[in-house]
Structures are given as structure tokens and as C-alpha cells.
PDB file of N, CA and C in Angstrom:
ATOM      1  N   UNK A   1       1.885 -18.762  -2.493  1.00  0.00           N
ATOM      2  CA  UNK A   1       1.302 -19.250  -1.267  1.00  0.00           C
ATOM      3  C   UNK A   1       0.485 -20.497  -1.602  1.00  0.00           C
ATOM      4  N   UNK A   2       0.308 -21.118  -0.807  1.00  0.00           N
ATOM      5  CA  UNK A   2      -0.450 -23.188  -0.899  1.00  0.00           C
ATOM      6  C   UNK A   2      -1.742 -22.388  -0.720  1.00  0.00           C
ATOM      7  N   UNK A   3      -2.424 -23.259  -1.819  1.00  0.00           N
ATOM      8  CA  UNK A   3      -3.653 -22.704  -1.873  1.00  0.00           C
ATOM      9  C   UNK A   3      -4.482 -23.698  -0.798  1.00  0.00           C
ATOM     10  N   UNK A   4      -3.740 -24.131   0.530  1.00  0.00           N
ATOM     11  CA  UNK A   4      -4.413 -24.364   1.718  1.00  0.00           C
ATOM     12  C   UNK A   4      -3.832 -23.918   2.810  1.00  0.00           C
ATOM     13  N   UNK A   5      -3.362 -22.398   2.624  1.00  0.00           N
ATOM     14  CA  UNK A   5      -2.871 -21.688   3.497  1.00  0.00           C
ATOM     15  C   UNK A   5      -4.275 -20.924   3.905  1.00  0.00           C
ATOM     16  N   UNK A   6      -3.733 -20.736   5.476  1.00  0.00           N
ATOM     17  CA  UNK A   6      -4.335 -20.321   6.444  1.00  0.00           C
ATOM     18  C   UNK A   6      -4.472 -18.683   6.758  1.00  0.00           C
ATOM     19  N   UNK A   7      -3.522 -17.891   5.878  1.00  0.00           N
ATOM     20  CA  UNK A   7      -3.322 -16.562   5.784  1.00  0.00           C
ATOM     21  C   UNK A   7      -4.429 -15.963   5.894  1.00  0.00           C
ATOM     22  N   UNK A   8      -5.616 -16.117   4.699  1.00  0.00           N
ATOM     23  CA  UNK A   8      -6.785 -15.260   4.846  1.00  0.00           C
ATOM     24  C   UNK A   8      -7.620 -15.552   5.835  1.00  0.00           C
ATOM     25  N   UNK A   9      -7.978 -16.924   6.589  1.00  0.00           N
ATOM     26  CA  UNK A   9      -8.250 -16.928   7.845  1.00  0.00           C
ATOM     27  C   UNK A   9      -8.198 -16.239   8.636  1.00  0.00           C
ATOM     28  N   UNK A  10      -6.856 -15.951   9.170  1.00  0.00           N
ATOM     29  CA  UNK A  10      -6.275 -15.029  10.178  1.00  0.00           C
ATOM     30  C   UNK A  10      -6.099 -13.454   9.660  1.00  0.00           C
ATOM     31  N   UNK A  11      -6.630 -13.030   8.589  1.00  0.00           N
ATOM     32  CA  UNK A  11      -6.871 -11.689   8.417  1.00  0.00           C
ATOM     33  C   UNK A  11      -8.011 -11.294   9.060  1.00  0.00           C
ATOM     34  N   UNK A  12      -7.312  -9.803   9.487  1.00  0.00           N
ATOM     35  CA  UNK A  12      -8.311  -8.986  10.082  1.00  0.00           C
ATOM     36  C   UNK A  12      -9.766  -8.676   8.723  1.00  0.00           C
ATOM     37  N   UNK A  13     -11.049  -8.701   9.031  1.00  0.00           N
ATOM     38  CA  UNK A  13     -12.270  -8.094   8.136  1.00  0.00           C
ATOM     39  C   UNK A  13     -12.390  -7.412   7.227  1.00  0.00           C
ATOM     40  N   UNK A  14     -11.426  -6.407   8.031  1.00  0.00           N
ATOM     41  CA  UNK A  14     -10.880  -4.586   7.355  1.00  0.00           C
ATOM     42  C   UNK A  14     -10.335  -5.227   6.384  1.00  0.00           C
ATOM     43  N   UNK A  15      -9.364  -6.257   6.102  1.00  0.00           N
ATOM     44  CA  UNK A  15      -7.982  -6.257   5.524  1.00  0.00           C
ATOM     45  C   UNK A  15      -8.847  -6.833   3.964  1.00  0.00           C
ATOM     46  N   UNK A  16      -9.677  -8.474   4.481  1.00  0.00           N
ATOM     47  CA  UNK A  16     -10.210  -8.832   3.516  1.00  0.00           C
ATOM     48  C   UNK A  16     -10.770  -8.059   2.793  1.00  0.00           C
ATOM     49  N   UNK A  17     -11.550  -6.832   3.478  1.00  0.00           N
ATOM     50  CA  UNK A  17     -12.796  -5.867   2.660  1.00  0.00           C
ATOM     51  C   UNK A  17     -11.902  -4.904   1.517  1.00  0.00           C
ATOM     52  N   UNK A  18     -10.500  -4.531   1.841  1.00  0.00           N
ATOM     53  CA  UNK A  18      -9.678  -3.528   1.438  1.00  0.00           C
ATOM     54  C   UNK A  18      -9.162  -4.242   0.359  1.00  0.00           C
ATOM     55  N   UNK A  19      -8.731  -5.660   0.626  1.00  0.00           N
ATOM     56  CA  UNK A  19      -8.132  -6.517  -0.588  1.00  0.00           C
ATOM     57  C   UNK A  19      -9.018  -6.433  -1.743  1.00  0.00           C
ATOM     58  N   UNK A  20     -10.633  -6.523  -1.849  1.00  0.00           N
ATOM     59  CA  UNK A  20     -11.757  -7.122  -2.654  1.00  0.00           C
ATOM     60  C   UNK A  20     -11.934  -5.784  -3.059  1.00  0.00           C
ATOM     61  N   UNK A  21     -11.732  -4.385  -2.665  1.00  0.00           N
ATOM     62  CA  UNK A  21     -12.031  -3.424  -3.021  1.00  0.00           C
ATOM     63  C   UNK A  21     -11.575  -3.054  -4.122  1.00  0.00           C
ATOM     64  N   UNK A  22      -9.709  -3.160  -3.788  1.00  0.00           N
ATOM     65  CA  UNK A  22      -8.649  -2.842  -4.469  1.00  0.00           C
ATOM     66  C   UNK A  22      -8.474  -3.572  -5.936  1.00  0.00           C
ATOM     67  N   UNK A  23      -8.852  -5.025  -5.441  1.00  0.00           N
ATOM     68  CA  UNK A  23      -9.461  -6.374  -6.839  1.00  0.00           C
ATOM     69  C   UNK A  23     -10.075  -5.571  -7.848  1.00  0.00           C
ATOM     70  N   UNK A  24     -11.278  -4.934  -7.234  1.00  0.00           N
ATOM     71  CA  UNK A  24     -12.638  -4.621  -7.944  1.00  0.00           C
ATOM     72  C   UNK A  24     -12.062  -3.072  -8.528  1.00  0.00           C
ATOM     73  N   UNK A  25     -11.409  -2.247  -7.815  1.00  0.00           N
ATOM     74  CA  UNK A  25     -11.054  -1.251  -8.244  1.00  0.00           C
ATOM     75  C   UNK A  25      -9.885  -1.416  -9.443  1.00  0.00           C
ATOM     76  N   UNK A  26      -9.190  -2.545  -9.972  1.00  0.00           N
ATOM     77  CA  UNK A  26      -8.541  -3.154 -10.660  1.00  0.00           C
ATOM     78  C   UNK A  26      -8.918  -3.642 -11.655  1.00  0.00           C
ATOM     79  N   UNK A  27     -10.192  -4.234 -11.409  1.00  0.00           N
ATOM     80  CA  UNK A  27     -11.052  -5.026 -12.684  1.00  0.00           C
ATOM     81  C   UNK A  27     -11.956  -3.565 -13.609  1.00  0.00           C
ATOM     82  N   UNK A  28     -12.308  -2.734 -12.890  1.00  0.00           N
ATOM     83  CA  UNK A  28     -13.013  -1.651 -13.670  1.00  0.00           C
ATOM     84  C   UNK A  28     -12.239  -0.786 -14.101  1.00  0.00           C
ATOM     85  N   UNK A  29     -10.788  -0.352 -13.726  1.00  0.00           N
ATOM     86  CA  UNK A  29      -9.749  -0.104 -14.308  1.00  0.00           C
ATOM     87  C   UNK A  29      -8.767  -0.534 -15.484  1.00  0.00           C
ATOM     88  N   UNK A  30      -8.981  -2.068 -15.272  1.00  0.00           N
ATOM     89  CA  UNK A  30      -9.121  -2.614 -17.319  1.00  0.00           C
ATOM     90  C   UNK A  30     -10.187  -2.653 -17.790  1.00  0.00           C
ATOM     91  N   UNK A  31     -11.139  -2.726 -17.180  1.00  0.00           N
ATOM     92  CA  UNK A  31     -12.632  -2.867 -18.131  1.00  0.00           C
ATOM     93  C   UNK A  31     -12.644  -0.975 -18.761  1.00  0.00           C
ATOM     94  N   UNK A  32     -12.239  -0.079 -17.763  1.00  0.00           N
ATOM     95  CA  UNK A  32     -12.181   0.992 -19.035  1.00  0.00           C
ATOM     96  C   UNK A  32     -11.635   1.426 -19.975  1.00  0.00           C
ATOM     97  N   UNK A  33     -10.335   0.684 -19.320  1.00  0.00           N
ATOM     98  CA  UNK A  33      -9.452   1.205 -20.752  1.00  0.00           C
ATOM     99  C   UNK A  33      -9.489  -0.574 -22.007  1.00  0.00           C
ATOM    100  N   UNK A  34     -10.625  -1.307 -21.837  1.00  0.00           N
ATOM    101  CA  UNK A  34     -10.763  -1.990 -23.078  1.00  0.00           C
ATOM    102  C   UNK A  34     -10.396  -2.968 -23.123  1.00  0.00           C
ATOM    103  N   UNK A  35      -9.438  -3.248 -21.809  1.00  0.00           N
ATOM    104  CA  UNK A  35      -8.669  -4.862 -21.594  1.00  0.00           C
ATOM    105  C   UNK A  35      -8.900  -5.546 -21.592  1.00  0.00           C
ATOM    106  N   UNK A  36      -8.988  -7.115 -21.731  1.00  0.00           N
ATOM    107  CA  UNK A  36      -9.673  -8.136 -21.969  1.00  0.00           C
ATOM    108  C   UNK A  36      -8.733  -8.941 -20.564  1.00  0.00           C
ATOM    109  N   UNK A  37      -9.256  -9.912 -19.834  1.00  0.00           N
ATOM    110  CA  UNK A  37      -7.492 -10.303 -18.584  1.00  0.00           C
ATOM    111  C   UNK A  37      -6.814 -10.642 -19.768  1.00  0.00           C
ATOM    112  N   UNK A  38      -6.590 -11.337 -20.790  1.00  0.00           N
ATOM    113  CA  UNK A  38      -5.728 -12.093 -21.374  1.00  0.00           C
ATOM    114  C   UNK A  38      -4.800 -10.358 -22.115  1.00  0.00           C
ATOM    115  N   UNK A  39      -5.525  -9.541 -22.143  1.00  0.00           N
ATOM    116  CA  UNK A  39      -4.887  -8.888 -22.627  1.00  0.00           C
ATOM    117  C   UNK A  39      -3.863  -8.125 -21.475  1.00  0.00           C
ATOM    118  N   UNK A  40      -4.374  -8.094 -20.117  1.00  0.00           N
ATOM    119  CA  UNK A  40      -3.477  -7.204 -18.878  1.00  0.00           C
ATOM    120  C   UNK A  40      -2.649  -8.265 -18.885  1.00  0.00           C
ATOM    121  N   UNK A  41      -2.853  -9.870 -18.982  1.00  0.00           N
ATOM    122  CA  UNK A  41      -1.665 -10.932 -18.776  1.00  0.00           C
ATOM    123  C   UNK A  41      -1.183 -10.898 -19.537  1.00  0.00           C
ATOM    124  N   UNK A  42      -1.111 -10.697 -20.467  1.00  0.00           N
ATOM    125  CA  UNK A  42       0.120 -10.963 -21.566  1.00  0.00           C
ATOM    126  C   UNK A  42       0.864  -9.902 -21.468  1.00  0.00           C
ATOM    127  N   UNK A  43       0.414  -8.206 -20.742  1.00  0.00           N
ATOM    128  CA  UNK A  43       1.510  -7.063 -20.565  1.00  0.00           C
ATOM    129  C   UNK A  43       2.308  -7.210 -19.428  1.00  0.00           C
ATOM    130  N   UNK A  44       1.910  -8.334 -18.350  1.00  0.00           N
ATOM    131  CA  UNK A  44       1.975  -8.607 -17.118  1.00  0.00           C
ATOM    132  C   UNK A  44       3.117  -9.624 -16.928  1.00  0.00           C
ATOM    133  N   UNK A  45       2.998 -10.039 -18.366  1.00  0.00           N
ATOM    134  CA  UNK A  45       3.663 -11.588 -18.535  1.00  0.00           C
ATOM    135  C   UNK A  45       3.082 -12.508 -17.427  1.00  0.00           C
ATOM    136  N   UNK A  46       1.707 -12.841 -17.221  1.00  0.00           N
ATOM    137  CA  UNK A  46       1.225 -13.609 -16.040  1.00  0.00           C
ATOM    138  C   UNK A  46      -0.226 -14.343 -16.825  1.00  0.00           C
ATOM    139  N   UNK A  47      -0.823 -15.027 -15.854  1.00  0.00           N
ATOM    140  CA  UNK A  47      -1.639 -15.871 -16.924  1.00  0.00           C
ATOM    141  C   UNK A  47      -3.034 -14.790 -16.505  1.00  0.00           C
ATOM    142  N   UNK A  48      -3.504 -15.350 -17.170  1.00  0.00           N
ATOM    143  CA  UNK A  48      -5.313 -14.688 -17.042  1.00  0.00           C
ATOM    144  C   UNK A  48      -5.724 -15.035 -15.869  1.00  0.00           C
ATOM    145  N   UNK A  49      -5.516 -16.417 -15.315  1.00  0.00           N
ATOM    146  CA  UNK A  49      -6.245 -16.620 -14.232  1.00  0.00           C
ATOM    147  C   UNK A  49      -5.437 -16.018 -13.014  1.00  0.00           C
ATOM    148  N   UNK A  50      -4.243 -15.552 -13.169  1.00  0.00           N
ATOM    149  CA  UNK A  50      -3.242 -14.680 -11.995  1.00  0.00           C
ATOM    150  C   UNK A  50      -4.338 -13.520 -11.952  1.00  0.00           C
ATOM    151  N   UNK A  51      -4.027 -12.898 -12.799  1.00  0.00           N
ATOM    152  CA  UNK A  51      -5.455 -11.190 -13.033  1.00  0.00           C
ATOM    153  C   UNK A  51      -6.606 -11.811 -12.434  1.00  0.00           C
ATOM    154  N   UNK A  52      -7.352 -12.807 -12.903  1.00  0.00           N
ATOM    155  CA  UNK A  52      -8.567 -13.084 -12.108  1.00  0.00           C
ATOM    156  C   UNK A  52      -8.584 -12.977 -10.251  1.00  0.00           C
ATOM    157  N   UNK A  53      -7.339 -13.737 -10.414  1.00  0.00           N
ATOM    158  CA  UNK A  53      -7.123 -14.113  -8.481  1.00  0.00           C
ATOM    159  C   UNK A  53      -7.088 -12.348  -8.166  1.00  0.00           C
ATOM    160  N   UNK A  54      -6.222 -11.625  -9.220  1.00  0.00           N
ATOM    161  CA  UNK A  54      -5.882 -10.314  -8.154  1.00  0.00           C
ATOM    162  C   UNK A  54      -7.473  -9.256  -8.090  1.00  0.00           C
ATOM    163  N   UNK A  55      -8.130  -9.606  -9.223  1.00  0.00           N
ATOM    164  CA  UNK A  55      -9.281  -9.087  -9.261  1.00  0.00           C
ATOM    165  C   UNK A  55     -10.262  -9.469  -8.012  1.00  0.00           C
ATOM    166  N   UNK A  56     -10.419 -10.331  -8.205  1.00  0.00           N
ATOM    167  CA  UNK A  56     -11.149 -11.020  -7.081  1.00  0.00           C
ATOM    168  C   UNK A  56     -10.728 -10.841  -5.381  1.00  0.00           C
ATOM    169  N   UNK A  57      -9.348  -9.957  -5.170  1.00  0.00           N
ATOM    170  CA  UNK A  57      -8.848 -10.184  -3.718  1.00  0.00           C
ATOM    171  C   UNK A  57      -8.104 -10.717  -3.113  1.00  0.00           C
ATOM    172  N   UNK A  58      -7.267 -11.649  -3.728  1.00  0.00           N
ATOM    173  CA  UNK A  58      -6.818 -13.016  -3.476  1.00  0.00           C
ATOM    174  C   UNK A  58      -5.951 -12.643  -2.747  1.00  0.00           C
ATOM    175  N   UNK A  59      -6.121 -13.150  -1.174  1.00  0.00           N
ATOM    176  CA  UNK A  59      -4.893 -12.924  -0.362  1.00  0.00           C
ATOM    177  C   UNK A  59      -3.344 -13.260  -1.245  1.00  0.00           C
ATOM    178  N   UNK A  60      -2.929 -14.246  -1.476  1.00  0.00           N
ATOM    179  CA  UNK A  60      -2.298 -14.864  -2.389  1.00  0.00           C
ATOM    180  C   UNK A  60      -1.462 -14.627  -3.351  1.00  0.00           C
ATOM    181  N   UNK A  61      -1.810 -13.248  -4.031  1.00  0.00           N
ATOM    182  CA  UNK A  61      -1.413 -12.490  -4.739  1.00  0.00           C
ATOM    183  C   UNK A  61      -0.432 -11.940  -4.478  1.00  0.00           C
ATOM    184  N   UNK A  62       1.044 -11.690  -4.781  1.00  0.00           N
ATOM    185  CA  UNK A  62       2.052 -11.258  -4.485  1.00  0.00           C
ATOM    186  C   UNK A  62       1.987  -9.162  -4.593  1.00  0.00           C
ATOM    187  N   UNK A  63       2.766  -8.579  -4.180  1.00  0.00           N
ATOM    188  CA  UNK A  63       3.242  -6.788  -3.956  1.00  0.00           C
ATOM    189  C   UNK A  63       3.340  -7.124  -5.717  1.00  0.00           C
ATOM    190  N   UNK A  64       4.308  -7.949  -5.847  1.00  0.00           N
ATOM    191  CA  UNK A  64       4.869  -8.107  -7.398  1.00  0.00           C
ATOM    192  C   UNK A  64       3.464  -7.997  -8.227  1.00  0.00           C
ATOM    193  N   UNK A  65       3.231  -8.613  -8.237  1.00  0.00           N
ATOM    194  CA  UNK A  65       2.184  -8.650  -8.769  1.00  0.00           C
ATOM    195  C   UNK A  65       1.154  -7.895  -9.125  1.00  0.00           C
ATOM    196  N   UNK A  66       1.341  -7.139  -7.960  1.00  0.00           N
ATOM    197  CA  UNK A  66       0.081  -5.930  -7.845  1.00  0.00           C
ATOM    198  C   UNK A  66       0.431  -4.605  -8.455  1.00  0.00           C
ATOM    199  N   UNK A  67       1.828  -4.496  -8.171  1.00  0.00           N
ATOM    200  CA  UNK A  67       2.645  -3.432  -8.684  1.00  0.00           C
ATOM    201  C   UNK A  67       2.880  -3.281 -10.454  1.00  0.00           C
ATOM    202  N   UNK A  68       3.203  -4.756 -10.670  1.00  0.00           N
ATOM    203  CA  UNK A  68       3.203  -5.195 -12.418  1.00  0.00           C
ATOM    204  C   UNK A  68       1.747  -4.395 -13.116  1.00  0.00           C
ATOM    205  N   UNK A  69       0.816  -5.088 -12.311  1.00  0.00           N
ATOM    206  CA  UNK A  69      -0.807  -4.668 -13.026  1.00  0.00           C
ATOM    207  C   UNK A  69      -0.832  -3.032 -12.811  1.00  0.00           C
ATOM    208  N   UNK A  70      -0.728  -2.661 -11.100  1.00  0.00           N
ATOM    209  CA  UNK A  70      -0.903  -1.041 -11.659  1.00  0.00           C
ATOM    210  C   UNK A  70       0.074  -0.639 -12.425  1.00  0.00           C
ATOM    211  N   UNK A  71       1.331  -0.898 -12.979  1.00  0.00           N
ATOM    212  CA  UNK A  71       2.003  -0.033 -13.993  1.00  0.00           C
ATOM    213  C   UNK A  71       1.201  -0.326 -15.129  1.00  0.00           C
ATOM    214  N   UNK A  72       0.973  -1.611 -15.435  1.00  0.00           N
ATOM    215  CA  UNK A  72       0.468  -1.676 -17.200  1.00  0.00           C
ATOM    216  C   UNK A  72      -0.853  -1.215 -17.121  1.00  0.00           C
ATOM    217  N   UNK A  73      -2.237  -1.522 -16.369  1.00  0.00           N
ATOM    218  CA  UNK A  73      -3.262  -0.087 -16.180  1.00  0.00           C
ATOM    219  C   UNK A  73      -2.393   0.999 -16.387  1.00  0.00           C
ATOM    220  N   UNK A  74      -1.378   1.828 -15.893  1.00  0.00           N
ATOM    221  CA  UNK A  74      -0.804   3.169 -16.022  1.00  0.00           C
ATOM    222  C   UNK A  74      -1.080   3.900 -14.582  1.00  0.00           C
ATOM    223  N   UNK A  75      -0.823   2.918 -13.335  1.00  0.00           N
ATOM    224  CA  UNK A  75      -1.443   3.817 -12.185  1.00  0.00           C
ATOM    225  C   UNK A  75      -0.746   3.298 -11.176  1.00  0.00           C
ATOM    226  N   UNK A  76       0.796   3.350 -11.570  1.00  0.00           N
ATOM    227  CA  UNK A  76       1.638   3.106 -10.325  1.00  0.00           C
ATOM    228  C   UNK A  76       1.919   4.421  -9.671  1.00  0.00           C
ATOM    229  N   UNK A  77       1.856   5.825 -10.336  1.00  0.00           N
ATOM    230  CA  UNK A  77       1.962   6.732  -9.227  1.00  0.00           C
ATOM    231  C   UNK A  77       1.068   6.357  -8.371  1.00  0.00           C
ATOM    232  N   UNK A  78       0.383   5.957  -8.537  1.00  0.00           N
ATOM    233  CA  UNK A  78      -1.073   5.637  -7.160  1.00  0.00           C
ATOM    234  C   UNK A  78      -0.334   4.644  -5.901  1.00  0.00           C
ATOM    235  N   UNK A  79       0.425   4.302  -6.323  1.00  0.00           N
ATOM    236  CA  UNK A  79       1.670   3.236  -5.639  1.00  0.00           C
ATOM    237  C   UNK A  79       2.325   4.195  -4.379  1.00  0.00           C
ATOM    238  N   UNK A  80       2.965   5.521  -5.068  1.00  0.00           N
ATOM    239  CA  UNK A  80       3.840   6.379  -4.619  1.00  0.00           C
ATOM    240  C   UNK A  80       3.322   7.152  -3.747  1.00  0.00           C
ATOM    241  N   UNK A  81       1.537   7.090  -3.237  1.00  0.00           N
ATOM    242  CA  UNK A  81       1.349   7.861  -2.174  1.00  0.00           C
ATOM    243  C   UNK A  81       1.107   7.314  -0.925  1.00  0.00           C
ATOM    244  N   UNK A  82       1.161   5.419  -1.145  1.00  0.00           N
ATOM    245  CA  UNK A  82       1.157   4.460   0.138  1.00  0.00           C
ATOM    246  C   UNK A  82       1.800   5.118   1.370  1.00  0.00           C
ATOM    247  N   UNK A  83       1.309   5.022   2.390  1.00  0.00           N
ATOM    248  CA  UNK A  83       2.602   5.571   3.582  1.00  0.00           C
ATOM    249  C   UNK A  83       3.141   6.087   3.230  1.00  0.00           C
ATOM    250  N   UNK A  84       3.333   7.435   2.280  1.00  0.00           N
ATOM    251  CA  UNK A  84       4.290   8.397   2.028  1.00  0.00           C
ATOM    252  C   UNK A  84       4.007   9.729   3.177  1.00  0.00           C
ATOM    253  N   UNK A  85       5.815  10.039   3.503  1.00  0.00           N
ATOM    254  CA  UNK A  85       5.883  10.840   4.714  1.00  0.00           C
ATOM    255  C   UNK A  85       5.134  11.683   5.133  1.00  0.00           C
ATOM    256  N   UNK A  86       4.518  12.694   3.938  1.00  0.00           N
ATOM    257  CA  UNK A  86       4.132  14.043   3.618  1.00  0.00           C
ATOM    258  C   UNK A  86       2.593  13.732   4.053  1.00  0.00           C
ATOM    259  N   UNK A  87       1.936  12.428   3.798  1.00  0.00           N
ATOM    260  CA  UNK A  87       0.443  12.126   4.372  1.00  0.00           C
ATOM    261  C   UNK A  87       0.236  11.361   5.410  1.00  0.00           C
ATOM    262  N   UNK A  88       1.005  11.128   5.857  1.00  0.00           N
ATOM    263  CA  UNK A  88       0.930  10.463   7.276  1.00  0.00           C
ATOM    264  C   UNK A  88       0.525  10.802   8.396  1.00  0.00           C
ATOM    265  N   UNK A  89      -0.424  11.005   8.274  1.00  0.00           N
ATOM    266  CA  UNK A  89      -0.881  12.175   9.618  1.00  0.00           C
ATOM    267  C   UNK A  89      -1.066  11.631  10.705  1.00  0.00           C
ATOM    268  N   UNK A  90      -0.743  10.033  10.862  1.00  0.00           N
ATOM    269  CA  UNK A  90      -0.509   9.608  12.371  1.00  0.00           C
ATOM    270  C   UNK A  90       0.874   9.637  12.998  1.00  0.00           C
ATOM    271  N   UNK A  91       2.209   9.403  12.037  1.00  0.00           N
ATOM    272  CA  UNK A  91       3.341   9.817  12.026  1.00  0.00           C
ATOM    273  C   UNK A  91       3.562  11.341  12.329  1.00  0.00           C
ATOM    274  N   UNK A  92       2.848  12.465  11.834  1.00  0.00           N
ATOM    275  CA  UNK A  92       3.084  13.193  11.737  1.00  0.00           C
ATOM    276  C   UNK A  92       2.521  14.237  13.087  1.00  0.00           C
ATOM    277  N   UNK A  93       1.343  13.756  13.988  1.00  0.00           N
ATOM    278  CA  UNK A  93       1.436  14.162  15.203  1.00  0.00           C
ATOM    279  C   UNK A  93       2.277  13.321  15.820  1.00  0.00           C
ATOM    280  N   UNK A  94       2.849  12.255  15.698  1.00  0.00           N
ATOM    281  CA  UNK A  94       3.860  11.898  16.871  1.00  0.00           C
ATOM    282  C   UNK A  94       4.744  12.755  16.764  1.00  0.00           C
ATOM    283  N   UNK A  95       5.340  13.299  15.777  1.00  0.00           N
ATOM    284  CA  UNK A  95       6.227  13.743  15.477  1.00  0.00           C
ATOM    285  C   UNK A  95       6.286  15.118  16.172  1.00  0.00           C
ATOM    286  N   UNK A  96       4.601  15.731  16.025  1.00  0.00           N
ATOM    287  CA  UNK A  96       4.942  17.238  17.030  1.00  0.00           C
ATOM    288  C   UNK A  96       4.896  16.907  18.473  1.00  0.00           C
ATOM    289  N   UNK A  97       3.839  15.712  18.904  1.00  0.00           N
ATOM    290  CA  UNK A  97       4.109  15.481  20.506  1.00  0.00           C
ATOM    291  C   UNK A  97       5.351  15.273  21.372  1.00  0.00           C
ATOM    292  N   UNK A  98       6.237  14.679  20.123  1.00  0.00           N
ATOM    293  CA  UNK A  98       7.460  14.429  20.557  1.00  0.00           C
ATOM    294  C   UNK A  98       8.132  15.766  20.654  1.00  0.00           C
ATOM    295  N   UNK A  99       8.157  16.412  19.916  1.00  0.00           N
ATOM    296  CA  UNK A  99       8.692  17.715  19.668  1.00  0.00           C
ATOM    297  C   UNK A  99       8.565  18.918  20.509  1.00  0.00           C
ATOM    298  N   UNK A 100       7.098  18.376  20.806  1.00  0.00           N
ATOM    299  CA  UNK A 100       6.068  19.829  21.677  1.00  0.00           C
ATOM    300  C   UNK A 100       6.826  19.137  23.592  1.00  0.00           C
ATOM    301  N   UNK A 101       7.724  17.844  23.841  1.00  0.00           N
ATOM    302  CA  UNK A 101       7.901  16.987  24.872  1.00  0.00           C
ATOM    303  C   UNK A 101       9.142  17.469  24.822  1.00  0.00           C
ATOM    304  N   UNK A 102       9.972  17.452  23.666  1.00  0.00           N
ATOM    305  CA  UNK A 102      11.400  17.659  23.688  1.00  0.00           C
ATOM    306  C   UNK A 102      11.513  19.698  23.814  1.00  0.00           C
ATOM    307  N   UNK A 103      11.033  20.072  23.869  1.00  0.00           N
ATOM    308  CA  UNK A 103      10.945  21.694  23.873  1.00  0.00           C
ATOM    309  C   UNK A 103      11.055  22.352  25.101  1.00  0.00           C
ATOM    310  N   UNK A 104      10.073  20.881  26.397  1.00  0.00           N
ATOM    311  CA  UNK A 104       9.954  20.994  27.637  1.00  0.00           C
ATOM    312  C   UNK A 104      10.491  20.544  28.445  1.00  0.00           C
ATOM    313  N   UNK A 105      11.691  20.254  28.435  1.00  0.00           N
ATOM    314  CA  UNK A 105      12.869  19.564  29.526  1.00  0.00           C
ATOM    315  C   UNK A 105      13.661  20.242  29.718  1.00  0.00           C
ATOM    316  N   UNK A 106      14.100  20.443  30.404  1.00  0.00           N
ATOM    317  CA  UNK A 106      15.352  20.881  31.195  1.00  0.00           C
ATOM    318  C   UNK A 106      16.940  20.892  30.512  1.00  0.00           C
ATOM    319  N   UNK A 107      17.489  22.006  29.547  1.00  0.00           N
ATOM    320  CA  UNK A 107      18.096  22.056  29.185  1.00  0.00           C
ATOM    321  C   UNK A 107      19.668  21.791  29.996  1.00  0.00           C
ATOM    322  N   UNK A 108      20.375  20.514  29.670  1.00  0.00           N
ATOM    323  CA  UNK A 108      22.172  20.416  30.252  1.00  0.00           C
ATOM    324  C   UNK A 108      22.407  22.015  29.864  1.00  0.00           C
ATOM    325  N   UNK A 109      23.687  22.073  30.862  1.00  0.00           N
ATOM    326  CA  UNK A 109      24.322  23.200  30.492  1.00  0.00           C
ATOM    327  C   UNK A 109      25.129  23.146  28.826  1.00  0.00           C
ATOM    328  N   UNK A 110      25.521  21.782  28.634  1.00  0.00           N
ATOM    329  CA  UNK A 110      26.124  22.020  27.210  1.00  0.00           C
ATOM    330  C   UNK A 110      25.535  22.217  25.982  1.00  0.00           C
ATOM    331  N   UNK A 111      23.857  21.630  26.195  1.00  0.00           N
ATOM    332  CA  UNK A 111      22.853  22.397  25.379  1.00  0.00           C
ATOM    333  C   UNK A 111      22.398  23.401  24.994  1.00  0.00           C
ATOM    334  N   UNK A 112      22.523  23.776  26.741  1.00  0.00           N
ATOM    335  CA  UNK A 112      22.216  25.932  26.353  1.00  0.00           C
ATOM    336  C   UNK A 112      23.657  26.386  25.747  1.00  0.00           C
ATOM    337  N   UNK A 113      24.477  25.958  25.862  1.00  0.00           N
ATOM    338  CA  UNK A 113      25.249  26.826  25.338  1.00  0.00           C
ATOM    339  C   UNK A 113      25.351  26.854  23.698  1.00  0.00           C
ATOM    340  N   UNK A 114      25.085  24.993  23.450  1.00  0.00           N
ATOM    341  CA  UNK A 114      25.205  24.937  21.777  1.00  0.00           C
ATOM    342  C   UNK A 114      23.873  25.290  21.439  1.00  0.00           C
ATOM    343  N   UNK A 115      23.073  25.885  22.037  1.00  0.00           N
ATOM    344  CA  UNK A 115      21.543  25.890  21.246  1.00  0.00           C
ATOM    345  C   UNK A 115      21.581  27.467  21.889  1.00  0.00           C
ATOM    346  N   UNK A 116      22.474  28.502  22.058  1.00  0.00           N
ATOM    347  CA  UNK A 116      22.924  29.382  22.026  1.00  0.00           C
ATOM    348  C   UNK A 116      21.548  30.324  23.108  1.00  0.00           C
ATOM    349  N   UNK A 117      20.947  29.391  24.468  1.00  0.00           N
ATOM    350  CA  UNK A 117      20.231  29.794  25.062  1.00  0.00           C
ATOM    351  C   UNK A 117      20.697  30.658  26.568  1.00  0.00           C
TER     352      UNK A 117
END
């Protein structure tokens, strides 16, 4: 991204606060296990100052990118519970309203017969 892009402008507050979190939750995650950036960039194959930008929040920062660093930290399962089906619990009442909606209509006759009512 042009580092006179307008992207982080037009982010929502939430989004910036969640980016700088995730940075910071990144930077104390090599600082425990001993990393130096030059040392997460060189597992990253990316420069030091890439790790700095992602530390810091950097809209800018590519998925790639983010995904590279949590594997070499060791914390891409942490990846695997994003929007996953099983925690979705806003997906997951639509899913019974719809259900608890479809339960209450008026069965065709070719329904009752295949839904053996």
C-alpha cells in the first residue's frame, strides 16, 4: 500500500485500536521468546523494519504477513479460531431464528409427505 494512502483514515476507531493491540500483542510475543526483529525477519524472510510496521499496527501490513509472523512466533493455531463456525455466535442464532421460522410455515402437501408428517 502507498505510504500516502488514505486507508487508515477511513478506518473505523475499533479497527485502528484492534490493529495496535494485535502489533503490541506481537511485539511481547517475540520479546518472550528472545527475538530480536532482525531475528523474526530473517525467519519471516522480511526486513526488520516490515516487523516494526506490523508491531506498531500498520494498516499497511499485508494477511501475508501477519500470518508469516504468527507461524514463526509458533501461534498460527491462534489464526484457526478467526470466524470459525463452531464460535460464531452471531451466525449461530441466525441460524436457530431461521430454523425456529422455518419449523412455522405451512407445510406443501409434498413436504408432509417427504418429511413423513
Amino acid at each position: 500500500m502507498a505510504k500516502n494512502s488514505k486507508t487508515k483514515i477511513s478506518l473505523p476507531a475499533n479497527c485502528e485500536r484492534i490493529l495496535l493491540q494485535l502489533g503490541e500483542r506481537i511485539y511481547f510475543a517475540r520479546r518472550r521468546r528472545g527475538m530480536t526483529r532482525t531475528d523474526l525477519a530473517t525467519r519471516m524472510m522480511a526486513s526488520p523494519k516490515t516487523v516494526q510496521r506490523l508491531e506498531k499496527g500498520d494498516t499497511g501490513i499485508s494477511l501475508g504477513v501477519l500470518i508469516t509472523a504468527l507461524m514463526c512466533l509458533g501461534l498460527e493455531n491462534d489464526m484457526e479460531k478467526i470466524a470459525a463456525m463452531e464460535t460464531d455466535t452471531i451466525a449461530l442464532a441466525h441460524d436457530r431464528r431461521r430454523l425456529m421460522q422455518k419449523n412455522k410455515r405451512i407445510l406443501t402437501p409434498e413436504e408432509k409427505f417427504f418429511s413423513g408428517q
